[in-house]
PDB file of N, CA and C in Angstrom:
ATOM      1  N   UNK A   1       0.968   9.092 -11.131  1.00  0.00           N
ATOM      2  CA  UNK A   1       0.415   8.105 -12.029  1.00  0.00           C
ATOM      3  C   UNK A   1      -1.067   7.948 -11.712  1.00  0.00           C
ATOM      4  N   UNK A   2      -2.086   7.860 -13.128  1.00  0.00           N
ATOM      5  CA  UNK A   2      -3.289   7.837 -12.324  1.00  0.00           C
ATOM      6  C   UNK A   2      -4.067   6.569 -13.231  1.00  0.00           C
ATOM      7  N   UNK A   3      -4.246   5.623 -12.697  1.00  0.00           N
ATOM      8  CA  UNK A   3      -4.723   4.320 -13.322  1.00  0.00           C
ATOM      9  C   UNK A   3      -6.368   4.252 -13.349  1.00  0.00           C
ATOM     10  N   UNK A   4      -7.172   3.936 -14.055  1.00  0.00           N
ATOM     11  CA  UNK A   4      -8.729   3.609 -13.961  1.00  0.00           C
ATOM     12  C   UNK A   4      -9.037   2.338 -13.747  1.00  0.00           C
ATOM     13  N   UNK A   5      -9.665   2.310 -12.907  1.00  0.00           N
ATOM     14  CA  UNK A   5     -10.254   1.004 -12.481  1.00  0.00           C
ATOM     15  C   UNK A   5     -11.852   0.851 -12.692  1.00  0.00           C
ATOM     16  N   UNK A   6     -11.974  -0.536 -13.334  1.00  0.00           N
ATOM     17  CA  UNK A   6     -13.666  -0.574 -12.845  1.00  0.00           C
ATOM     18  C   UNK A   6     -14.429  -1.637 -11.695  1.00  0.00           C
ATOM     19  N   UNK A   7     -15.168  -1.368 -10.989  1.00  0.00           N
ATOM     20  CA  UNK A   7     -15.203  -2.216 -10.281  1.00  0.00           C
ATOM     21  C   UNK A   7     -16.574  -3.361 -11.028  1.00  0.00           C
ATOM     22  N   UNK A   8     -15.889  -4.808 -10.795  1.00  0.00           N
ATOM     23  CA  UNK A   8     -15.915  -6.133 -11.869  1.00  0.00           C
ATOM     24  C   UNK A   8     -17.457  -6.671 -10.859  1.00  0.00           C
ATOM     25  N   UNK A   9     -16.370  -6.902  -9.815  1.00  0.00           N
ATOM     26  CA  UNK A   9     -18.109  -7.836  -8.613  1.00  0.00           C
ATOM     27  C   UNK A   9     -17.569  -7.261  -7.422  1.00  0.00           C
ATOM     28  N   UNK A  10     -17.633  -7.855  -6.276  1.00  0.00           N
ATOM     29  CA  UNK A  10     -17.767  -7.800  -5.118  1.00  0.00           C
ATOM     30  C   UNK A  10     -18.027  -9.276  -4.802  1.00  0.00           C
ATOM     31  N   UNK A  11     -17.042  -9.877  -3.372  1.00  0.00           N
ATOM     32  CA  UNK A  11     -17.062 -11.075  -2.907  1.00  0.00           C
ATOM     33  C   UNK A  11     -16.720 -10.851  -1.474  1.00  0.00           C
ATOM     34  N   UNK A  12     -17.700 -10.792  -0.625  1.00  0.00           N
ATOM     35  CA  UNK A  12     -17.153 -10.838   0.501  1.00  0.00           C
ATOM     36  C   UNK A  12     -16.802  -8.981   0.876  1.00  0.00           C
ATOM     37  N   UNK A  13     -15.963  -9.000   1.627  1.00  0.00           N
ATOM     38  CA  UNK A  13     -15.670  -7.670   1.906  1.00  0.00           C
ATOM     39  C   UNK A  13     -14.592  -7.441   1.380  1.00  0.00           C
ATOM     40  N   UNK A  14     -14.609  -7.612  -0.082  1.00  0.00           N
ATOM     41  CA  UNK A  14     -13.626  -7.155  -0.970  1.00  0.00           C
ATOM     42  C   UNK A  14     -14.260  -6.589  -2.458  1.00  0.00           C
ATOM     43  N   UNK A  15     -13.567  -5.624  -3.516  1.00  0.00           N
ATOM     44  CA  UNK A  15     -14.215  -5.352  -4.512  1.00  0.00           C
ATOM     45  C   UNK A  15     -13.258  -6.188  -5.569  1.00  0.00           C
ATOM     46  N   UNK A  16     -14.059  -6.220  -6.687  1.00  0.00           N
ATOM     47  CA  UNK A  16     -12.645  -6.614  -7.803  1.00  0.00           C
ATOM     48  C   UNK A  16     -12.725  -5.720  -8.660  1.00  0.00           C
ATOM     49  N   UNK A  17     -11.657  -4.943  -8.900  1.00  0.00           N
ATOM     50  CA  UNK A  17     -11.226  -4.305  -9.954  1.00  0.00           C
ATOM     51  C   UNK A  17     -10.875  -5.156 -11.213  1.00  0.00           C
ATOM     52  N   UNK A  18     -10.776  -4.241 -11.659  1.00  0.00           N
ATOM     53  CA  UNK A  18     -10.130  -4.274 -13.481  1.00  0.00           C
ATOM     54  C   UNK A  18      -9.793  -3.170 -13.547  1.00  0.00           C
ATOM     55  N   UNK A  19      -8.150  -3.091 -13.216  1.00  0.00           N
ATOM     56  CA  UNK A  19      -7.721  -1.898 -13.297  1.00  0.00           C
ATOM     57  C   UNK A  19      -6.859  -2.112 -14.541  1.00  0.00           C
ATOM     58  N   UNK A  20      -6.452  -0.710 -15.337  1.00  0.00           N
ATOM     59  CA  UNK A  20      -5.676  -0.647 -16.333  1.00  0.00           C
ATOM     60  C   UNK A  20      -6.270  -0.972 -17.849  1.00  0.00           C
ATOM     61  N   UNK A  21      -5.449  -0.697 -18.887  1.00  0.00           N
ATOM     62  CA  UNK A  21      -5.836  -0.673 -19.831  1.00  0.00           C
ATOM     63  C   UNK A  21      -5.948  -2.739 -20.122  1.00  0.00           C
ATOM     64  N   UNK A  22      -5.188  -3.123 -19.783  1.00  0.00           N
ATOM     65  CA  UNK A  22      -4.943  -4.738 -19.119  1.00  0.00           C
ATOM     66  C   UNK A  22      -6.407  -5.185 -18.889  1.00  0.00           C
ATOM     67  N   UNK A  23      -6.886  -4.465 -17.934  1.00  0.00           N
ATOM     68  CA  UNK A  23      -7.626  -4.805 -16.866  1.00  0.00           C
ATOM     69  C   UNK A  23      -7.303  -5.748 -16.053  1.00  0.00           C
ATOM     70  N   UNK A  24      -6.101  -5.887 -15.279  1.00  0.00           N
ATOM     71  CA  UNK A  24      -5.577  -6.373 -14.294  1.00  0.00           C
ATOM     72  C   UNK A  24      -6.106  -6.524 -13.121  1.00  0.00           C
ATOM     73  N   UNK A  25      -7.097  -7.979 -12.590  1.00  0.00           N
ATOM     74  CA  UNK A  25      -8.333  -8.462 -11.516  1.00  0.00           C
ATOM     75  C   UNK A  25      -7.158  -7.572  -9.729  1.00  0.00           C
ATOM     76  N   UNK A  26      -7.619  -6.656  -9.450  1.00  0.00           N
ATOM     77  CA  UNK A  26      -7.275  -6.333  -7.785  1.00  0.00           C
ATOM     78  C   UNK A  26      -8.176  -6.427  -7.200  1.00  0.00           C
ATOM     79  N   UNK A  27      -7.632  -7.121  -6.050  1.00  0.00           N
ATOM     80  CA  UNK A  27      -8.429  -7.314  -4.946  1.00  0.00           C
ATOM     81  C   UNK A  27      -8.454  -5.664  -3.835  1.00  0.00           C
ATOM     82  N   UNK A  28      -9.658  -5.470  -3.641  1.00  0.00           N
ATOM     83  CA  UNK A  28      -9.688  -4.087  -3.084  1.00  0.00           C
ATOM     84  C   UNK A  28     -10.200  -3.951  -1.963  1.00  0.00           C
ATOM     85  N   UNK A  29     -10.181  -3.686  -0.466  1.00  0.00           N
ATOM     86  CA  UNK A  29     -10.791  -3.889   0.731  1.00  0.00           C
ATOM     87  C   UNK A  29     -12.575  -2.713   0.567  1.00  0.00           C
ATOM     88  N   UNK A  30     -13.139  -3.462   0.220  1.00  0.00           N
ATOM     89  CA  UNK A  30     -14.584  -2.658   0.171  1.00  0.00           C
ATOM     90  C   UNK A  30     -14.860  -0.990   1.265  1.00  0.00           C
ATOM     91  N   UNK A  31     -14.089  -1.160   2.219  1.00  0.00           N
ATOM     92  CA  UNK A  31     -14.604  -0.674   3.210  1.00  0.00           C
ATOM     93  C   UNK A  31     -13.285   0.946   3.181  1.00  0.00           C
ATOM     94  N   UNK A  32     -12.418   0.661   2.031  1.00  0.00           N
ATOM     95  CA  UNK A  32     -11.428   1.552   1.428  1.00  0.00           C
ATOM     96  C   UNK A  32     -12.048   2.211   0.205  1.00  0.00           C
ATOM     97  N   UNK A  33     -13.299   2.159   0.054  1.00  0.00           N
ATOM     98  CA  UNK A  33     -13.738   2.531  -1.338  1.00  0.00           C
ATOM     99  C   UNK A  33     -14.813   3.571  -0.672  1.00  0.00           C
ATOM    100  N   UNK A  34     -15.090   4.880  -1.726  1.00  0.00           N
ATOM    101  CA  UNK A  34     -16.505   5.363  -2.061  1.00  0.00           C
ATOM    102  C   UNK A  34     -17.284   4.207  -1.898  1.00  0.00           C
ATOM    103  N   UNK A  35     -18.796   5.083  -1.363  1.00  0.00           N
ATOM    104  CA  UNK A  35     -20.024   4.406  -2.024  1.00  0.00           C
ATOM    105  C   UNK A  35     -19.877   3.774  -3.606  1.00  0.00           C
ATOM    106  N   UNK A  36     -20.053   2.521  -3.775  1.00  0.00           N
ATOM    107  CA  UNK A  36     -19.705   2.164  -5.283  1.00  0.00           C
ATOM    108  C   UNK A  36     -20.581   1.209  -5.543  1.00  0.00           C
ATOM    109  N   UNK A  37     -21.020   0.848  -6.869  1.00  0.00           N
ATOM    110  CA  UNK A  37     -21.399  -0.108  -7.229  1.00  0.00           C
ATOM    111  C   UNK A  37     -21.150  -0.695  -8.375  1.00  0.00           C
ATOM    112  N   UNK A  38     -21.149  -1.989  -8.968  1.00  0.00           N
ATOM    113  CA  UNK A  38     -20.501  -2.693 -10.411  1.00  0.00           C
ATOM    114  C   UNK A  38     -20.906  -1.909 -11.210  1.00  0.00           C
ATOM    115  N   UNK A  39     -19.700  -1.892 -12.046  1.00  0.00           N
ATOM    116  CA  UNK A  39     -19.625  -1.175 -12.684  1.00  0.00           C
ATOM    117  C   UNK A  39     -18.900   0.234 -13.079  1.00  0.00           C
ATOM    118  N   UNK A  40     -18.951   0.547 -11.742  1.00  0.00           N
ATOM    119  CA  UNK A  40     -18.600   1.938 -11.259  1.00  0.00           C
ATOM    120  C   UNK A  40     -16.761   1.900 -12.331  1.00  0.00           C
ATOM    121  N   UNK A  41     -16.629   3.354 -12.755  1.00  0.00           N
ATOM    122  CA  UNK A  41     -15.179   3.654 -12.840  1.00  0.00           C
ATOM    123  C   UNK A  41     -14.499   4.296 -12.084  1.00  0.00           C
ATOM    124  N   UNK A  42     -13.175   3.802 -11.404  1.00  0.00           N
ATOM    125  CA  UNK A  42     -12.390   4.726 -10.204  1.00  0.00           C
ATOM    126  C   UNK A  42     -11.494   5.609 -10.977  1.00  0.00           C
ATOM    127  N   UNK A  43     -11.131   6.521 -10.228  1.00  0.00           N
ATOM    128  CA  UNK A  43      -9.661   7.168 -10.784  1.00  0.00           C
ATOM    129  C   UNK A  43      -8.796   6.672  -9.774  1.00  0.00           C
ATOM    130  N   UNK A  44      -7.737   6.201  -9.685  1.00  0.00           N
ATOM    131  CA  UNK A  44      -6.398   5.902  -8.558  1.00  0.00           C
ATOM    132  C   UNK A  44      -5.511   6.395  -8.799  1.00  0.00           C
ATOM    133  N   UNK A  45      -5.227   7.693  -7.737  1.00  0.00           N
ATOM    134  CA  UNK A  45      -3.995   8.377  -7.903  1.00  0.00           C
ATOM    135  C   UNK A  45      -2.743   7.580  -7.505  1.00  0.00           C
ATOM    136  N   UNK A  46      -1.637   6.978  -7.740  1.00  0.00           N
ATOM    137  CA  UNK A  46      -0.635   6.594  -6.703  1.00  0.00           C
ATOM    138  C   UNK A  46       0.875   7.406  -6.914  1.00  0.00           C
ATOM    139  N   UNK A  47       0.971   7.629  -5.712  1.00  0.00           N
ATOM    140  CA  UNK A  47       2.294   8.895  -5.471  1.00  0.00           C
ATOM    141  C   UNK A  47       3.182   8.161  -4.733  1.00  0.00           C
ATOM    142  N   UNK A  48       4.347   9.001  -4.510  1.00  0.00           N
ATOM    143  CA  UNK A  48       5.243   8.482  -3.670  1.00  0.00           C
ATOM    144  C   UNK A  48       5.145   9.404  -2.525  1.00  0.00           C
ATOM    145  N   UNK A  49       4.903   9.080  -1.486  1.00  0.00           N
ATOM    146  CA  UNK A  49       4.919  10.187  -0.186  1.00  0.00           C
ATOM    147  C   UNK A  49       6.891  10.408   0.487  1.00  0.00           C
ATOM    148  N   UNK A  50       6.795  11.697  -0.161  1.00  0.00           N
ATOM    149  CA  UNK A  50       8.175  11.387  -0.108  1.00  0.00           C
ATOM    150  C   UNK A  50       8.721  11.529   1.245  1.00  0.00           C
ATOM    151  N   UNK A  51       8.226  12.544   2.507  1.00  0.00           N
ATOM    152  CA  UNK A  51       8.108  12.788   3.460  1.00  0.00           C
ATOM    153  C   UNK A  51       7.557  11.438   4.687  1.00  0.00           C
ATOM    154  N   UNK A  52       6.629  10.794   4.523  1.00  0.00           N
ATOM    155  CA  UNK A  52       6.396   9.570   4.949  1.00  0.00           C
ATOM    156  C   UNK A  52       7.554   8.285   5.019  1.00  0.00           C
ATOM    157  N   UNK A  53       8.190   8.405   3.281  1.00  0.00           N
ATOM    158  CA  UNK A  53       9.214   7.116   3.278  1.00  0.00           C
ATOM    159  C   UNK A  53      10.714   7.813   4.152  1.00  0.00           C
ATOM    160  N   UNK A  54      10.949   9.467   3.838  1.00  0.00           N
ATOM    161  CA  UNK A  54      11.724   9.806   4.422  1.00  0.00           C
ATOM    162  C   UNK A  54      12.150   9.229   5.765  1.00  0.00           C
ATOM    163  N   UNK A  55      10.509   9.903   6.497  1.00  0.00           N
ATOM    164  CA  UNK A  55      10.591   9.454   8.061  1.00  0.00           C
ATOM    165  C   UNK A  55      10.347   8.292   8.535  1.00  0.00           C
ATOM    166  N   UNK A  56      10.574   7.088   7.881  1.00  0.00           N
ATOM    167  CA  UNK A  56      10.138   5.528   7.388  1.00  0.00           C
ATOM    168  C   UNK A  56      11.915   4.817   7.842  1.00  0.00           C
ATOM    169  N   UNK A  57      12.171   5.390   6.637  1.00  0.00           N
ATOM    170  CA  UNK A  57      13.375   5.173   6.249  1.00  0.00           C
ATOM    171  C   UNK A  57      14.396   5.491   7.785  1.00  0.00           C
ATOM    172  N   UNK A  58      14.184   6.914   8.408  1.00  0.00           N
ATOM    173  CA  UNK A  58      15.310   7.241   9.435  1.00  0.00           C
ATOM    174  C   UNK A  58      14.990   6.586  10.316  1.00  0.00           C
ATOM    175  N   UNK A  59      13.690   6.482  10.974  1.00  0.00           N
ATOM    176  CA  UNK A  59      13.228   5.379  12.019  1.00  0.00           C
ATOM    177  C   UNK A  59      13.758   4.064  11.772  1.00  0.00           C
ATOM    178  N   UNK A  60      14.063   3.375  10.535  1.00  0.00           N
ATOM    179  CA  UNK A  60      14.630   2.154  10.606  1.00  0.00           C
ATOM    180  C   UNK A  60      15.730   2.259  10.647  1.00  0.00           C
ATOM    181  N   UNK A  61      16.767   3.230  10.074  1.00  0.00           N
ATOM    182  CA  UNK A  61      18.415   3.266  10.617  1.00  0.00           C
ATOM    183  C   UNK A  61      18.526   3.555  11.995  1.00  0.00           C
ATOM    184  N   UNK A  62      17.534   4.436  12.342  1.00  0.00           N
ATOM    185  CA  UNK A  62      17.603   4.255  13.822  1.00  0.00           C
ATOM    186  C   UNK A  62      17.681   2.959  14.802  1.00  0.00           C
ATOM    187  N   UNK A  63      16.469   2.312  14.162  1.00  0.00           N
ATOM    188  CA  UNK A  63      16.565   1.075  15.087  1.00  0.00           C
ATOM    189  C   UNK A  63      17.183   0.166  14.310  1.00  0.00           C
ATOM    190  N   UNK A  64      17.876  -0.032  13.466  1.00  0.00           N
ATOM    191  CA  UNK A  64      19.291  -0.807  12.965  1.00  0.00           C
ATOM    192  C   UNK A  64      20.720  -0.210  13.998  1.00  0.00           C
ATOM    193  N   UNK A  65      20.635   1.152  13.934  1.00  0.00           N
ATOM    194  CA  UNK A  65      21.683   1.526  14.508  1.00  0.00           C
ATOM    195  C   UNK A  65      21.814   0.977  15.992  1.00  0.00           C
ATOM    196  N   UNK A  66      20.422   1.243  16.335  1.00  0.00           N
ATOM    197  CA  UNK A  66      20.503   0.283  18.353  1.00  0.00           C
ATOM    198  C   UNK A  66      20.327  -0.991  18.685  1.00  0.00           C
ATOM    199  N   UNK A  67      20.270  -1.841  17.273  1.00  0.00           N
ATOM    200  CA  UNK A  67      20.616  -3.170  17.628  1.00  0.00           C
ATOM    201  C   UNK A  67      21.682  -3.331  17.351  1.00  0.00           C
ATOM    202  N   UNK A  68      22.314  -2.972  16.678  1.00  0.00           N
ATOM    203  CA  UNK A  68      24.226  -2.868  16.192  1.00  0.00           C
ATOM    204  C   UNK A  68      24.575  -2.713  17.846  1.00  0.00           C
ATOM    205  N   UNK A  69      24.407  -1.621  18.598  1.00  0.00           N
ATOM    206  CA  UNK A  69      25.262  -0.955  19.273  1.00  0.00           C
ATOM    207  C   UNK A  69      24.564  -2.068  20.609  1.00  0.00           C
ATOM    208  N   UNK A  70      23.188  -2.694  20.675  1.00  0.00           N
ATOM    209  CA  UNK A  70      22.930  -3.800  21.419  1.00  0.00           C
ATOM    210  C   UNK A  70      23.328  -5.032  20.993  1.00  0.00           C
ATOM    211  N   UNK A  71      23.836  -5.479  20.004  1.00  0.00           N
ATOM    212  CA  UNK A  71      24.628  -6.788  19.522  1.00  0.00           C
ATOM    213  C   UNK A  71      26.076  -6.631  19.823  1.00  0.00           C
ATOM    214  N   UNK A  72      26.632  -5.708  19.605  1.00  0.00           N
ATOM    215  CA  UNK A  72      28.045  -5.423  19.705  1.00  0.00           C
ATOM    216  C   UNK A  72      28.363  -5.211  21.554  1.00  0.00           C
ATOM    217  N   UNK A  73      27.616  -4.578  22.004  1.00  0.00           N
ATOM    218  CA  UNK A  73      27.495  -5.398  23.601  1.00  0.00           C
ATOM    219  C   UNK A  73      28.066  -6.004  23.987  1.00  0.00           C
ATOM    220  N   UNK A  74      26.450  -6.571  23.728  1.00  0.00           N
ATOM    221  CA  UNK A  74      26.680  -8.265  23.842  1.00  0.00           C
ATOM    222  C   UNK A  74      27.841  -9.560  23.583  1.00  0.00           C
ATOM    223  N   UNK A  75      28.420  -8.893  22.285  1.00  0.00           N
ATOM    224  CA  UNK A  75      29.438  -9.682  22.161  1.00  0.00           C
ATOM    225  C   UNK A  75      30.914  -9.794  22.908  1.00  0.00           C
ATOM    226  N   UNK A  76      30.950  -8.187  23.459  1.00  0.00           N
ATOM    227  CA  UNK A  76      32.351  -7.548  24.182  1.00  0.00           C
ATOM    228  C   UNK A  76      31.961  -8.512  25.729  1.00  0.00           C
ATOM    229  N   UNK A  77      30.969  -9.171  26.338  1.00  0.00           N
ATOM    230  CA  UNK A  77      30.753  -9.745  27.569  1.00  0.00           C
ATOM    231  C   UNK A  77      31.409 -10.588  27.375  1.00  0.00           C
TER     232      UNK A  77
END
């Protein structure tokens, strides 16, 4: 999906977008952006990292699985 944004002002160490055909106000961490200035138009790719949520995902059954097996312990004392 690739959304356009423009950037609206700047407040602080944040930008404001107007992203979308909407122009929907996001707050954007300045210091996550190109060199930019008002006005400017972004392109924003957003993907799903499927490999990232994969290894996201097993790390948390993991540590679901060793508090199960550390609660269930606990309870047999």
């Amino acid at each position: 999906m690739e959304i356009r944004a423009m950037i609206d002002r700047f407040e602080g160490s944040k930008a404001v977008l107007l992203a979308g055909d909407r122009e929907i106000s996001v707050n954007w961490p300045k210091e996550l952006l190109p060199t930019v200035k008002e006005g400017d138009v972004l392109k924003v790719e957003i993907t799903v990292d499927v490999e990232a949520t994969t290894k996201a995902r097993a790390e948390a059954d993991k540590l679901f699985e060793e508090i199960t097996r550390q609660n269930q312990g606990e309870s047999s004392q």
